[in-house]
N, C-alpha and C. Protein backbone atom coordinates (compact mmCIF):
# COMPACT_ATOMS: atom_id res chain seq x y z
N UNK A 1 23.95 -10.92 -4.39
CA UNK A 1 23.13 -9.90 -3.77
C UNK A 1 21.73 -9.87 -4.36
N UNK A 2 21.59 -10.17 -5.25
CA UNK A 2 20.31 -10.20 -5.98
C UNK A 2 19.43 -10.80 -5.42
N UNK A 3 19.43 -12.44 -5.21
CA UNK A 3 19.15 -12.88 -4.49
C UNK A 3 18.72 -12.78 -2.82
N UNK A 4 19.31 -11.94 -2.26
CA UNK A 4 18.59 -11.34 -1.21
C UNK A 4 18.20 -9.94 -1.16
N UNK A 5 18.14 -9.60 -2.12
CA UNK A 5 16.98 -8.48 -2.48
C UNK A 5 15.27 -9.15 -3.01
N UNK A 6 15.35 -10.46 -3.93
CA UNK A 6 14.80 -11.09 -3.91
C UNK A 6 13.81 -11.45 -2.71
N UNK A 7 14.60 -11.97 -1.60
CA UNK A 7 13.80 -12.15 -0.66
C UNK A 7 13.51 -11.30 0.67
N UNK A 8 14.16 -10.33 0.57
CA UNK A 8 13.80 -9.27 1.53
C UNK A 8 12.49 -8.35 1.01
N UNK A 9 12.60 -8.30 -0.62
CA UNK A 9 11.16 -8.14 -0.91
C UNK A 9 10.35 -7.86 -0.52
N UNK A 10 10.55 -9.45 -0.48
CA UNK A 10 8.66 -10.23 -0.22
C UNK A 10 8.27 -9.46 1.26
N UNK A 11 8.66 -9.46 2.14
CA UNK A 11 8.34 -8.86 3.91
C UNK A 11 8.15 -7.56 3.79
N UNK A 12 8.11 -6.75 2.88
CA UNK A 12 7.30 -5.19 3.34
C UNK A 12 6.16 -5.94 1.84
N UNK A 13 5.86 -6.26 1.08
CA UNK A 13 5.16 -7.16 0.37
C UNK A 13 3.75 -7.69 1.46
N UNK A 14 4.30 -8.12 1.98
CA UNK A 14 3.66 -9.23 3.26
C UNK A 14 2.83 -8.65 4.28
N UNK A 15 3.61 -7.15 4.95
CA UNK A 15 3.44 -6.51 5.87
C UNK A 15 2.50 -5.55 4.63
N UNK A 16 2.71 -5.00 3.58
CA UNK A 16 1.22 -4.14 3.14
C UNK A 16 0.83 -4.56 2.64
N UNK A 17 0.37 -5.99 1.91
CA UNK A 17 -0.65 -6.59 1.81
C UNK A 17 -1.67 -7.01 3.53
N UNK A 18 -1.28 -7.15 4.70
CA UNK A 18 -1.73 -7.15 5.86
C UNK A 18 -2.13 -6.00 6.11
N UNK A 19 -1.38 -5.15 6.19
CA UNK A 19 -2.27 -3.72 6.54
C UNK A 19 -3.41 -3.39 5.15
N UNK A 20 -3.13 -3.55 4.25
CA UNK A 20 -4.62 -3.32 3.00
C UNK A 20 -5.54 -4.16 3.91
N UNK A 21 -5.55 -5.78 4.18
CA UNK A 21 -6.55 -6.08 4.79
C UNK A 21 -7.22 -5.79 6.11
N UNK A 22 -6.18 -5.16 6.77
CA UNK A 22 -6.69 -4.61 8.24
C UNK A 22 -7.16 -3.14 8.13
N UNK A 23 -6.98 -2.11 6.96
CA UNK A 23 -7.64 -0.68 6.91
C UNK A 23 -8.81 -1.54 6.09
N UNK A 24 -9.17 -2.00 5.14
CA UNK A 24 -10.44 -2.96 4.93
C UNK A 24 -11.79 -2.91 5.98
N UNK A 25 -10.61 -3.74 6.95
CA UNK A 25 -11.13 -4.29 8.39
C UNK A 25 -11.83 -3.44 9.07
N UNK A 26 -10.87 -2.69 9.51
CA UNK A 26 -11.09 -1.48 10.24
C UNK A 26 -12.09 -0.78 9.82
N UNK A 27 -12.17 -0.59 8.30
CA UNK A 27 -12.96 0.94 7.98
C UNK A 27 -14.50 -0.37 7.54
N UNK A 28 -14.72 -1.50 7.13
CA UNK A 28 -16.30 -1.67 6.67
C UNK A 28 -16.49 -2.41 7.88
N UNK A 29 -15.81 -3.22 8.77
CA UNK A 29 -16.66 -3.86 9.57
C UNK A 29 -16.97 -3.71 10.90
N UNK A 30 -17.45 -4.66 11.50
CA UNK A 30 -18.20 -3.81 12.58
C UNK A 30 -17.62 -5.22 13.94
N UNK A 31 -17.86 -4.54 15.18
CA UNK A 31 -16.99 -5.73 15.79
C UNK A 31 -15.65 -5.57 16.55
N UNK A 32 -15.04 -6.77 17.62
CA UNK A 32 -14.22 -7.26 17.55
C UNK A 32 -12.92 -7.37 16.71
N UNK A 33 -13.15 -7.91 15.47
CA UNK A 33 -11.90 -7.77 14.85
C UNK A 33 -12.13 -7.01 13.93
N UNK A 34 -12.64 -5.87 13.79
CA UNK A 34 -12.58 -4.34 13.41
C UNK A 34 -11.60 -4.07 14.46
N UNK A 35 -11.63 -3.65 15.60
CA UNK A 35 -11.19 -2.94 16.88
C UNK A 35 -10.09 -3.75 16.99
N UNK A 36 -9.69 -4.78 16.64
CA UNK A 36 -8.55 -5.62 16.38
C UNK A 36 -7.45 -4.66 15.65
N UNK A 37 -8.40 -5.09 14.61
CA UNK A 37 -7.64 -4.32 13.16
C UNK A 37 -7.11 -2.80 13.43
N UNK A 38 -7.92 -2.12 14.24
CA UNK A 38 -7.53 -0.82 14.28
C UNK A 38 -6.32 -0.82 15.11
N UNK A 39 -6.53 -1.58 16.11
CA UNK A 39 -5.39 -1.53 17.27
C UNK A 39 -4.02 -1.47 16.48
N UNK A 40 -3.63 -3.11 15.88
CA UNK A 40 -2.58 -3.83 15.38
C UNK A 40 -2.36 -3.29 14.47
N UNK A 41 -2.95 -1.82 13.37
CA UNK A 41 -2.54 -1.41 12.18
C UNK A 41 -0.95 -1.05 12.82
N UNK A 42 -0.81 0.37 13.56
CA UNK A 42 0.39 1.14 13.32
C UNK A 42 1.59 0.31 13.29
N UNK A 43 2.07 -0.69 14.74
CA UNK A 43 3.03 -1.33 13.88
C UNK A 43 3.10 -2.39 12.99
N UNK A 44 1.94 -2.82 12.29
CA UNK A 44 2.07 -3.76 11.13
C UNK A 44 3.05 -2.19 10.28
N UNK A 45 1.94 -1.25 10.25
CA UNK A 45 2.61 0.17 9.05
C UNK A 45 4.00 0.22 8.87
N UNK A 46 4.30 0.27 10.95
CA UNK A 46 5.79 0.71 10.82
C UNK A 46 6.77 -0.40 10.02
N UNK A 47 6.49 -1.54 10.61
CA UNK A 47 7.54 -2.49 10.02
C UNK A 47 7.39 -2.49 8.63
N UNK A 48 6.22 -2.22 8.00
CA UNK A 48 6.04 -2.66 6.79
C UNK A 48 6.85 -1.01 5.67
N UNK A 49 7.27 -0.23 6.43
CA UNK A 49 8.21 0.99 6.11
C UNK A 49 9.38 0.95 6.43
N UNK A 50 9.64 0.22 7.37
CA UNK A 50 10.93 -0.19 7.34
C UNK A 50 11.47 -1.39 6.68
N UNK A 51 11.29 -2.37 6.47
CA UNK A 51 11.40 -3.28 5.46
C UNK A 51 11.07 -2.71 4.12
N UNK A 52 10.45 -2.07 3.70
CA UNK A 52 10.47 -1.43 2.32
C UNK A 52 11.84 -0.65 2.34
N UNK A 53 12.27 0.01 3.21
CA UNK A 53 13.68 0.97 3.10
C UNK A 53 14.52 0.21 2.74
N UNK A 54 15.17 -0.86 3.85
CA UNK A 54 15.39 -2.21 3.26
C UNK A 54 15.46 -2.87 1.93
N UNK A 55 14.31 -2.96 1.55
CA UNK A 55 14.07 -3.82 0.52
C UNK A 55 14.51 -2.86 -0.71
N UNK A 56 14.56 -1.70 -0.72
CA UNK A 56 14.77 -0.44 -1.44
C UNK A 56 16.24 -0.40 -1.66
N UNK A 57 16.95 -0.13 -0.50
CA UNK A 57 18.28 0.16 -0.44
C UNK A 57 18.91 -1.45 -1.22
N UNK A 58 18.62 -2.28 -0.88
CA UNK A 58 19.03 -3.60 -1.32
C UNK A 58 18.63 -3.50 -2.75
N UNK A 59 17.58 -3.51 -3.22
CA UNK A 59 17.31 -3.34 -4.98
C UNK A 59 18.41 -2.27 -5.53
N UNK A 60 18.93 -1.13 -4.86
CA UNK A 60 19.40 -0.36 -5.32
C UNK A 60 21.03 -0.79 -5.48
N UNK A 61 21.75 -1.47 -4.43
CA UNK A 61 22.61 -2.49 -4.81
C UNK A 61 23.19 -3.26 -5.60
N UNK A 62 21.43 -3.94 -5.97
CA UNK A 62 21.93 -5.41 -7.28
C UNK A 62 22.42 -4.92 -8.42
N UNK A 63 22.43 -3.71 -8.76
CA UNK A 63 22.91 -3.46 -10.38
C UNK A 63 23.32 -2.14 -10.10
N UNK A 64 24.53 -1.70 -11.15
CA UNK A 64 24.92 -0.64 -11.02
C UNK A 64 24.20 0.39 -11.00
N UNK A 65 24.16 1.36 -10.74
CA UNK A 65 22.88 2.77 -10.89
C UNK A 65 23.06 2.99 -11.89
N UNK A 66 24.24 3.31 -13.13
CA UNK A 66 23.96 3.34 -14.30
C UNK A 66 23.08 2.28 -15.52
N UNK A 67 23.00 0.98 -15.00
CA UNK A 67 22.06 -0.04 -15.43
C UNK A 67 20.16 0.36 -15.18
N UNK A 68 20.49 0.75 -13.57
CA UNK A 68 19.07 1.31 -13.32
C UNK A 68 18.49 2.85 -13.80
N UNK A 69 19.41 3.29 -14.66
CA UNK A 69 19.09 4.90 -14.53
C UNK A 69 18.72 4.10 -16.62
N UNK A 70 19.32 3.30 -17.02
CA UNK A 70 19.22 3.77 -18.55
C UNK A 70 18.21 2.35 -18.87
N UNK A 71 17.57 2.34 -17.81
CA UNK A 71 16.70 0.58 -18.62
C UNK A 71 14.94 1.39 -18.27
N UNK A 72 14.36 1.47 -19.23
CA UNK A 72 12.95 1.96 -18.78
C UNK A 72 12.23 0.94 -17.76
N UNK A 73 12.94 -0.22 -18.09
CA UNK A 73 12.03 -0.96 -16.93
C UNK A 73 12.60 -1.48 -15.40
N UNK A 74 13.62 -1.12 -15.27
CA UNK A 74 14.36 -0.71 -14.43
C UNK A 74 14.17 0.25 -13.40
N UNK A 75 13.73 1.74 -14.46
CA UNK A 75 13.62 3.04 -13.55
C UNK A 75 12.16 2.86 -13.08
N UNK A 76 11.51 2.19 -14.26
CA UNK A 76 10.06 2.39 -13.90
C UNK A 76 9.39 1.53 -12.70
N UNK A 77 10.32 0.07 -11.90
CA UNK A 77 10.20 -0.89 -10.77
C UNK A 77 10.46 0.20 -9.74
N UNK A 78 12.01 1.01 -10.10
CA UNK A 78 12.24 1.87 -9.18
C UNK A 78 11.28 2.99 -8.45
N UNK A 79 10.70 3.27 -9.46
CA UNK A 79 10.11 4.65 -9.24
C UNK A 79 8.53 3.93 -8.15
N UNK A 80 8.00 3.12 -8.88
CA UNK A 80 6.97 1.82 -8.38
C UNK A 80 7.17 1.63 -6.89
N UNK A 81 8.40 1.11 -6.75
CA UNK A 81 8.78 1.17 -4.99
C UNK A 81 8.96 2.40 -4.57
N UNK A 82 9.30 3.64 -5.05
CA UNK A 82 9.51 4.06 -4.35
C UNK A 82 7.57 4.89 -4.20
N UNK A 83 7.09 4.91 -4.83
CA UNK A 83 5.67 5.10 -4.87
C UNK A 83 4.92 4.72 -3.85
N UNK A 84 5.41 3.18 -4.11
CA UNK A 84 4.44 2.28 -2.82
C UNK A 84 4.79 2.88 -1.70
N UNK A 85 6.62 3.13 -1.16
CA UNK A 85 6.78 3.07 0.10
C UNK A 85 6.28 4.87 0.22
N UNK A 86 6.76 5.35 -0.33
CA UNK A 86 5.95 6.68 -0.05
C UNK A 86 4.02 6.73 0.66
N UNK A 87 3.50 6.30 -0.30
CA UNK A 87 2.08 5.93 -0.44
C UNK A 87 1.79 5.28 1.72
N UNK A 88 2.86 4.13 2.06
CA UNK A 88 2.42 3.51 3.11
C UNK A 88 2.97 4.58 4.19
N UNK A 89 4.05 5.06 3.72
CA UNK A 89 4.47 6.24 4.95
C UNK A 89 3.62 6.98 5.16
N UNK A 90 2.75 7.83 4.41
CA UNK A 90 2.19 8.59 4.50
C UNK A 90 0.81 7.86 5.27
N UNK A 91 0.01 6.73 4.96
CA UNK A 91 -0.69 6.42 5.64
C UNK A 91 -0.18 5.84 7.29
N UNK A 92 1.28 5.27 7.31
CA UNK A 92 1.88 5.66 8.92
C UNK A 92 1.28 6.59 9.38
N UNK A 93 2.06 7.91 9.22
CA UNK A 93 1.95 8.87 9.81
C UNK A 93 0.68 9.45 10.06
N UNK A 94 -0.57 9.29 9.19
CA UNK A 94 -1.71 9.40 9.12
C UNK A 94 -2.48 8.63 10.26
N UNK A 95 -2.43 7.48 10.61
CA UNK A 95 -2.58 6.41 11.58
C UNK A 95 -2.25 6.79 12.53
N UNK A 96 -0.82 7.49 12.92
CA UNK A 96 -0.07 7.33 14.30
C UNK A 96 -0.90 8.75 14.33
N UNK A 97 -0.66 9.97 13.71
CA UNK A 97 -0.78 11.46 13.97
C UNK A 97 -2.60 11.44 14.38
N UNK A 98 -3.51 10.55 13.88
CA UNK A 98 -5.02 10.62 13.85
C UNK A 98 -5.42 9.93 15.26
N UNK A 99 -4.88 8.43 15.80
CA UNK A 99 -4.69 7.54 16.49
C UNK A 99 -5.94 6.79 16.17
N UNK A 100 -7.02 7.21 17.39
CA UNK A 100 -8.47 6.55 17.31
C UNK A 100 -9.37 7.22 15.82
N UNK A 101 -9.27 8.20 16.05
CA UNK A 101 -9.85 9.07 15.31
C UNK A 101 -9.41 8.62 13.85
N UNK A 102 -8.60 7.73 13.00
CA UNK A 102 -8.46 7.91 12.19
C UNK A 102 -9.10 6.50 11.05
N UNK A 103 -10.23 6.16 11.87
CA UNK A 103 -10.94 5.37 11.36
C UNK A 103 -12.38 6.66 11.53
N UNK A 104 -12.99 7.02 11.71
CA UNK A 104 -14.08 7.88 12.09
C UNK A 104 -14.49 8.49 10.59
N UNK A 105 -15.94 8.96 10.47
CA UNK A 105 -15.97 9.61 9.47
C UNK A 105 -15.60 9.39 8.23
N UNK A 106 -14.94 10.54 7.28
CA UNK A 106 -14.62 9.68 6.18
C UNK A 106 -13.42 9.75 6.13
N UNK A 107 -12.40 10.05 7.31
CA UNK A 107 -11.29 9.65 6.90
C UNK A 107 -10.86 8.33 6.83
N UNK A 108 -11.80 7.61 7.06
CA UNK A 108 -11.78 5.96 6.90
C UNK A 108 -11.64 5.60 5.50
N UNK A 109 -12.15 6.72 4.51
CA UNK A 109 -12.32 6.60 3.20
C UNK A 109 -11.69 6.68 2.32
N UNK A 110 -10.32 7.69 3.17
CA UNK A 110 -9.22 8.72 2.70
C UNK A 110 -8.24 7.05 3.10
N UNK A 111 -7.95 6.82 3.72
CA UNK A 111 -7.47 5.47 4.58
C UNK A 111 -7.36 3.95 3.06
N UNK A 112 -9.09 4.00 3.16
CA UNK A 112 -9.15 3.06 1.89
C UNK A 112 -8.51 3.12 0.76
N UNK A 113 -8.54 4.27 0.45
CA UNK A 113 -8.51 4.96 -0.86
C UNK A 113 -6.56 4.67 -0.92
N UNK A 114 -6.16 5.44 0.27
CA UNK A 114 -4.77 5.08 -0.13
C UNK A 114 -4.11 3.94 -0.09
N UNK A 115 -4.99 3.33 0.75
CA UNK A 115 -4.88 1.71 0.93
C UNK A 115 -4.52 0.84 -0.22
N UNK A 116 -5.62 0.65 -0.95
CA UNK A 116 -6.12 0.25 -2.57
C UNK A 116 -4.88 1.27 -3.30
N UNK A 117 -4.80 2.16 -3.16
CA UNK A 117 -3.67 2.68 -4.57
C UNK A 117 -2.02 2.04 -4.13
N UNK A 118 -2.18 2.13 -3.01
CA UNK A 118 -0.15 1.70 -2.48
C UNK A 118 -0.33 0.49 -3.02
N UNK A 119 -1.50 -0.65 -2.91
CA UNK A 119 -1.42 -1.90 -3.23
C UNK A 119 -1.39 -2.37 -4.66
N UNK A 120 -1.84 -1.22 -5.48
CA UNK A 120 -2.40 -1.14 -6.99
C UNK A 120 0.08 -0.82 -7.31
N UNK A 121 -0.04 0.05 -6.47
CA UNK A 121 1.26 0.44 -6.76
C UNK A 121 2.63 -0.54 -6.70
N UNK A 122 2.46 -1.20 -5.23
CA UNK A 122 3.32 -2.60 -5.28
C UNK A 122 3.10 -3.60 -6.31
N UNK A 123 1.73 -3.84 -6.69
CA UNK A 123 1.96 -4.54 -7.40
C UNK A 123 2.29 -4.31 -8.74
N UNK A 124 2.16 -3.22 -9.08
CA UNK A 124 2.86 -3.14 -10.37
C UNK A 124 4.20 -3.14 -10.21
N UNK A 125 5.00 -2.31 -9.27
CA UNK A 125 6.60 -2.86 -9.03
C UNK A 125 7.11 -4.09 -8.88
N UNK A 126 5.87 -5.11 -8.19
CA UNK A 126 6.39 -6.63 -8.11
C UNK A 126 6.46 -7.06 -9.19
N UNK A 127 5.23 -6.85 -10.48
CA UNK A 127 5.09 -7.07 -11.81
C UNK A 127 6.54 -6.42 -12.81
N UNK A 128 6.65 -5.00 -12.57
CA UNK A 128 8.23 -5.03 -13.39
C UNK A 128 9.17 -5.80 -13.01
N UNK A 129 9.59 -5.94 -11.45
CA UNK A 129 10.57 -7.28 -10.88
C UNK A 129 10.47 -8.43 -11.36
N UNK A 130 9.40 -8.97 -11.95
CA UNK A 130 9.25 -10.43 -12.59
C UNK A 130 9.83 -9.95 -14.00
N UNK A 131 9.33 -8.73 -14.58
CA UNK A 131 9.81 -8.93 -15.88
C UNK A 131 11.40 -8.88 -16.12
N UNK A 132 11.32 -7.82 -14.89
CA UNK A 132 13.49 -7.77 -15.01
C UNK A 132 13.90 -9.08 -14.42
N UNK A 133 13.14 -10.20 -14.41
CA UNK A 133 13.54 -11.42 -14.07
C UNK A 133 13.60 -12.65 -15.50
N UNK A 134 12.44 -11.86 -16.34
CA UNK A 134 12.01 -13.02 -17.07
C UNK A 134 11.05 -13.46 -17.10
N UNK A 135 10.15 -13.74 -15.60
CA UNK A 135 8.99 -14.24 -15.48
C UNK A 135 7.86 -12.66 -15.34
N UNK A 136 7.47 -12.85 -16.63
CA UNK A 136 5.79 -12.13 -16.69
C UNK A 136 4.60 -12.65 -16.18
N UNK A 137 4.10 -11.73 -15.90
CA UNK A 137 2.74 -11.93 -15.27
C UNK A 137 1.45 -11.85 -15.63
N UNK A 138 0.43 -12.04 -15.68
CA UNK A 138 -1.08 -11.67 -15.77
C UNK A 138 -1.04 -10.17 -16.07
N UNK A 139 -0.70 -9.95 -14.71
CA UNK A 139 -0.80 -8.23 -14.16
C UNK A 139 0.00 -7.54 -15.09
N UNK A 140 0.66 -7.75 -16.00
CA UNK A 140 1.39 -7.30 -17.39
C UNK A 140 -0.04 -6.59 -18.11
N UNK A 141 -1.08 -7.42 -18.71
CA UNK A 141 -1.89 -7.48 -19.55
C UNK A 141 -2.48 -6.36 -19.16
N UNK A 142 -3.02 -6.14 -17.45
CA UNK A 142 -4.08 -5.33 -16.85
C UNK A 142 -2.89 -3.59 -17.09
N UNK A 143 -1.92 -3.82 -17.22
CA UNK A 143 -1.25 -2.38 -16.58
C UNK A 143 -1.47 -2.04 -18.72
N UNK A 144 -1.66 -2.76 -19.54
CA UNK A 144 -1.58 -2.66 -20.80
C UNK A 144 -2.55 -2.12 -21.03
N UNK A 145 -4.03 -2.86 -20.63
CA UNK A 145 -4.76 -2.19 -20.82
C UNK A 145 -4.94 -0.55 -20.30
N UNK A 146 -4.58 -0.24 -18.95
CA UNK A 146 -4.77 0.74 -18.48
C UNK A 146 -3.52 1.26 -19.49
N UNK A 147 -3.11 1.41 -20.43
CA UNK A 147 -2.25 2.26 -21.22
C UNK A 147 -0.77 2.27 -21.04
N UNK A 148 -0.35 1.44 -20.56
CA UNK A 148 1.19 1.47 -20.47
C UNK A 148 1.61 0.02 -20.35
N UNK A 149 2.70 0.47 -21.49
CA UNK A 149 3.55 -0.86 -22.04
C UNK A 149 4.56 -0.81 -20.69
N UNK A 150 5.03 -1.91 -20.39
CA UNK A 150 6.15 -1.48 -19.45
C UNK A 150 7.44 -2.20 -19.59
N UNK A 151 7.73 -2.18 -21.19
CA UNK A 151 9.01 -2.40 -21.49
C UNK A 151 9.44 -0.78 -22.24
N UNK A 152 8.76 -0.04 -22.16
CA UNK A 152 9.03 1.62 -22.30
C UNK A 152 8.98 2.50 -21.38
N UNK A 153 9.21 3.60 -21.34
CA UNK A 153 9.47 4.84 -19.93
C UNK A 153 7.91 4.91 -19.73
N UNK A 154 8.12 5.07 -18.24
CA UNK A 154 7.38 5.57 -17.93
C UNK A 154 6.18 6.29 -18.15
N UNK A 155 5.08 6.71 -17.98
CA UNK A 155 4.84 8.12 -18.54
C UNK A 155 2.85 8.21 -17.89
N UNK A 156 3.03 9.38 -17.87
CA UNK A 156 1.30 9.45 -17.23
C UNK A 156 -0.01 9.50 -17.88
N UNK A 157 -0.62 8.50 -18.14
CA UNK A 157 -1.90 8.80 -19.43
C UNK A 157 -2.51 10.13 -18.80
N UNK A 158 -3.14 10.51 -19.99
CA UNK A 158 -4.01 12.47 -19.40
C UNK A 158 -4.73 11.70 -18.63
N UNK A 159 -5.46 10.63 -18.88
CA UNK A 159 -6.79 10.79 -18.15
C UNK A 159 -5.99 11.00 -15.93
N UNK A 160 -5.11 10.30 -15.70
CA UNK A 160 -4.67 10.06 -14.70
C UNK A 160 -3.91 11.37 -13.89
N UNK A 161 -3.77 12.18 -15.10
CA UNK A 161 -3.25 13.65 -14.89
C UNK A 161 -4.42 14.77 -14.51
N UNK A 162 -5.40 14.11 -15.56
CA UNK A 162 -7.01 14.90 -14.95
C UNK A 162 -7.72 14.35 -13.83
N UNK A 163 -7.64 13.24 -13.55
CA UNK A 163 -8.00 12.31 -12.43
C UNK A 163 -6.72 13.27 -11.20
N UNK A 164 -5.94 13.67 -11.11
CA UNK A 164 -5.26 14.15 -10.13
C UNK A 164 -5.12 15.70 -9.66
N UNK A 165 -5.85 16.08 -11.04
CA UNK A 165 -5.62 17.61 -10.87
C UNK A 165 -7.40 18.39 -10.27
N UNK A 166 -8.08 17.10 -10.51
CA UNK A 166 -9.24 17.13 -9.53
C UNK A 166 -9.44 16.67 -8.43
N UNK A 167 -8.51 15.77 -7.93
CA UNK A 167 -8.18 14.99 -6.85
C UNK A 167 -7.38 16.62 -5.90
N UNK A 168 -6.77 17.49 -6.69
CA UNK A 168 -5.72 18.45 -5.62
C UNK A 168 -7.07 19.65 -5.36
N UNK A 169 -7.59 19.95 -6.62
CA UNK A 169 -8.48 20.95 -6.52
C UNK A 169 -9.93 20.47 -5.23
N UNK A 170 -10.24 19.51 -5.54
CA UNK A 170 -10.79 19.01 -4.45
C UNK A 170 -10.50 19.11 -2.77
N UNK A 171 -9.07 18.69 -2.74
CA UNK A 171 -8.88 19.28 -1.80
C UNK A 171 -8.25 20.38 -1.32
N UNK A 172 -8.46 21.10 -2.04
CA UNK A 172 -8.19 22.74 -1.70
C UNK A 172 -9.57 22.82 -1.31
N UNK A 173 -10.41 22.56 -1.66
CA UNK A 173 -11.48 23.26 -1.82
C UNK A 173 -12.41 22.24 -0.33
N UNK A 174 -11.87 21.48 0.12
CA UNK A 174 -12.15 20.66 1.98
C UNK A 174 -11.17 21.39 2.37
N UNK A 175 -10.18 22.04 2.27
CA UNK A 175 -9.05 22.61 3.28
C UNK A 175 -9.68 23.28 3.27
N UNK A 176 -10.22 24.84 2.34
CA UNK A 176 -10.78 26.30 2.00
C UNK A 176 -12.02 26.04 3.36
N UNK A 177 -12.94 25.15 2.82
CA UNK A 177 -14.29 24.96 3.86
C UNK A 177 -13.80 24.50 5.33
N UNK A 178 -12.75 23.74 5.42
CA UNK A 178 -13.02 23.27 7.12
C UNK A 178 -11.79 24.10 7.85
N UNK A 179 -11.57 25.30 6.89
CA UNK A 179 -10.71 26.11 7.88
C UNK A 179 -11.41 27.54 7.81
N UNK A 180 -12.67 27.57 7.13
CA UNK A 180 -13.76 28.62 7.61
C UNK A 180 -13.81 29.74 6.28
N UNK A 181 -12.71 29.73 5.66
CA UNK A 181 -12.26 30.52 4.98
C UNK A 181 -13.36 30.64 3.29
N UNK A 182 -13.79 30.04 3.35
CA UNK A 182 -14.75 29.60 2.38
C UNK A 182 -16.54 29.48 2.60
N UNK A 183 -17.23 30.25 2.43
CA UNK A 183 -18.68 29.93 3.01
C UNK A 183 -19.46 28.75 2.04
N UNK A 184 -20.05 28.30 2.54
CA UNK A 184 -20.62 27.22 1.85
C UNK A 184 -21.93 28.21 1.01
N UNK A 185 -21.90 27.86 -0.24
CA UNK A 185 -22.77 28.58 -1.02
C UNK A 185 -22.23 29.97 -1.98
N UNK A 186 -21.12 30.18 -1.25
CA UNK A 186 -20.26 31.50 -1.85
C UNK A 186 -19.21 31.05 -2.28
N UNK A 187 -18.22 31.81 -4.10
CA UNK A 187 -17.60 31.40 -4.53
C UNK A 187 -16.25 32.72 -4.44
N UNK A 188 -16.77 33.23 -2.19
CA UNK A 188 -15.51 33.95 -2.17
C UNK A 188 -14.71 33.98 -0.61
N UNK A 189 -13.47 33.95 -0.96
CA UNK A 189 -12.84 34.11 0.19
C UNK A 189 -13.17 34.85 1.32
N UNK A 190 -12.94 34.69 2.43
CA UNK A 190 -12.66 35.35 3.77
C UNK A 190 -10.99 35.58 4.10
């Protein structure tokens, strides 16, 4: 079974590395295959969420859950996928629920942004999968520098905890303004 967890993998792998390059597409260029890109995103998204379920349920298979619950690098691939596939669902639904509109403005930006992190996110889960293989990677060194060993648990550097708790306050504070409730210049409710 391992072995075809192995390679079922790679195809939601495949499918959001294609959609990173088509929200790319979509959101800087101008054109033809911009309007390409926008078209062909949603079901590249979908398949690429369903093959992650897939690829999920199958990882969860190869080893007992008690193997995956007590190995830090184990929980921490786990948690990685389940990050990524979270991360691409949410830009699904974002895509399908926006349609045209969800290249426009800056939600093109909001688009990028999650784009670049689901991909930042797979690949660090592909990177623990090599190590629960044996084969290390490059991408070992880069997740080191950014502060985490990943033959230990998990765990969130502050800076990434302050990086998020301005990331929520932020958007309270675009919800507060574009639902009126907030005057621009005043630091009070309606």
């Amino acid at each position: 079974m391992a072995a075809m967890h192995h390679m079922l993998v790679h195809f939601p792998l495949a499918f959001w590395s294609l959609s990173i390059l088509m929200i790319l597409l979509g959101a800087l260029a101008k054109g033809h295959i911009a309007e390409l890109s926008r078209a062909a995103l949603l079901p590249v998204l979908a398949i690429s969420v369903l093959s992650g379920l897939v690829a999920i349920v199958s990882g969860l298979i190869v080893w007992p859950m008690q193997a995956n619950i007590t190995s830090p690098l184990a929980r921490n691939h786990i948690l990685m996928a389940f990050w990524s596939l979270g991360i691409f669902t949410m830009l699904t639904v974002l895509v399908w629920r926006a349609g045209d509109s969800a290249f426009e403005g800056s939600r093109r930006w909001a688009l990028v942004i999650l784009a670049l992190t689901g991909g930042l996110m797979f690949a660090a889960a592909g990177t623990l999968g090599g190590h629960m293989l044996g084969e290390a990677t490059p991408w070992s060194a880069v997740l080191g520098l950014l502060g985490w060993n990943v033959y230990t648990t998990y765990y969130t550097p502050y800076w990434v905890l302050l990086l998020m708790l301005l990331a929520g306050l932020g958007g309270i504070y675009l919800w507060l303004r574009a639902s009126g409730r907030l005057e621009p210049g005043k630091a009070t409710l309606r």
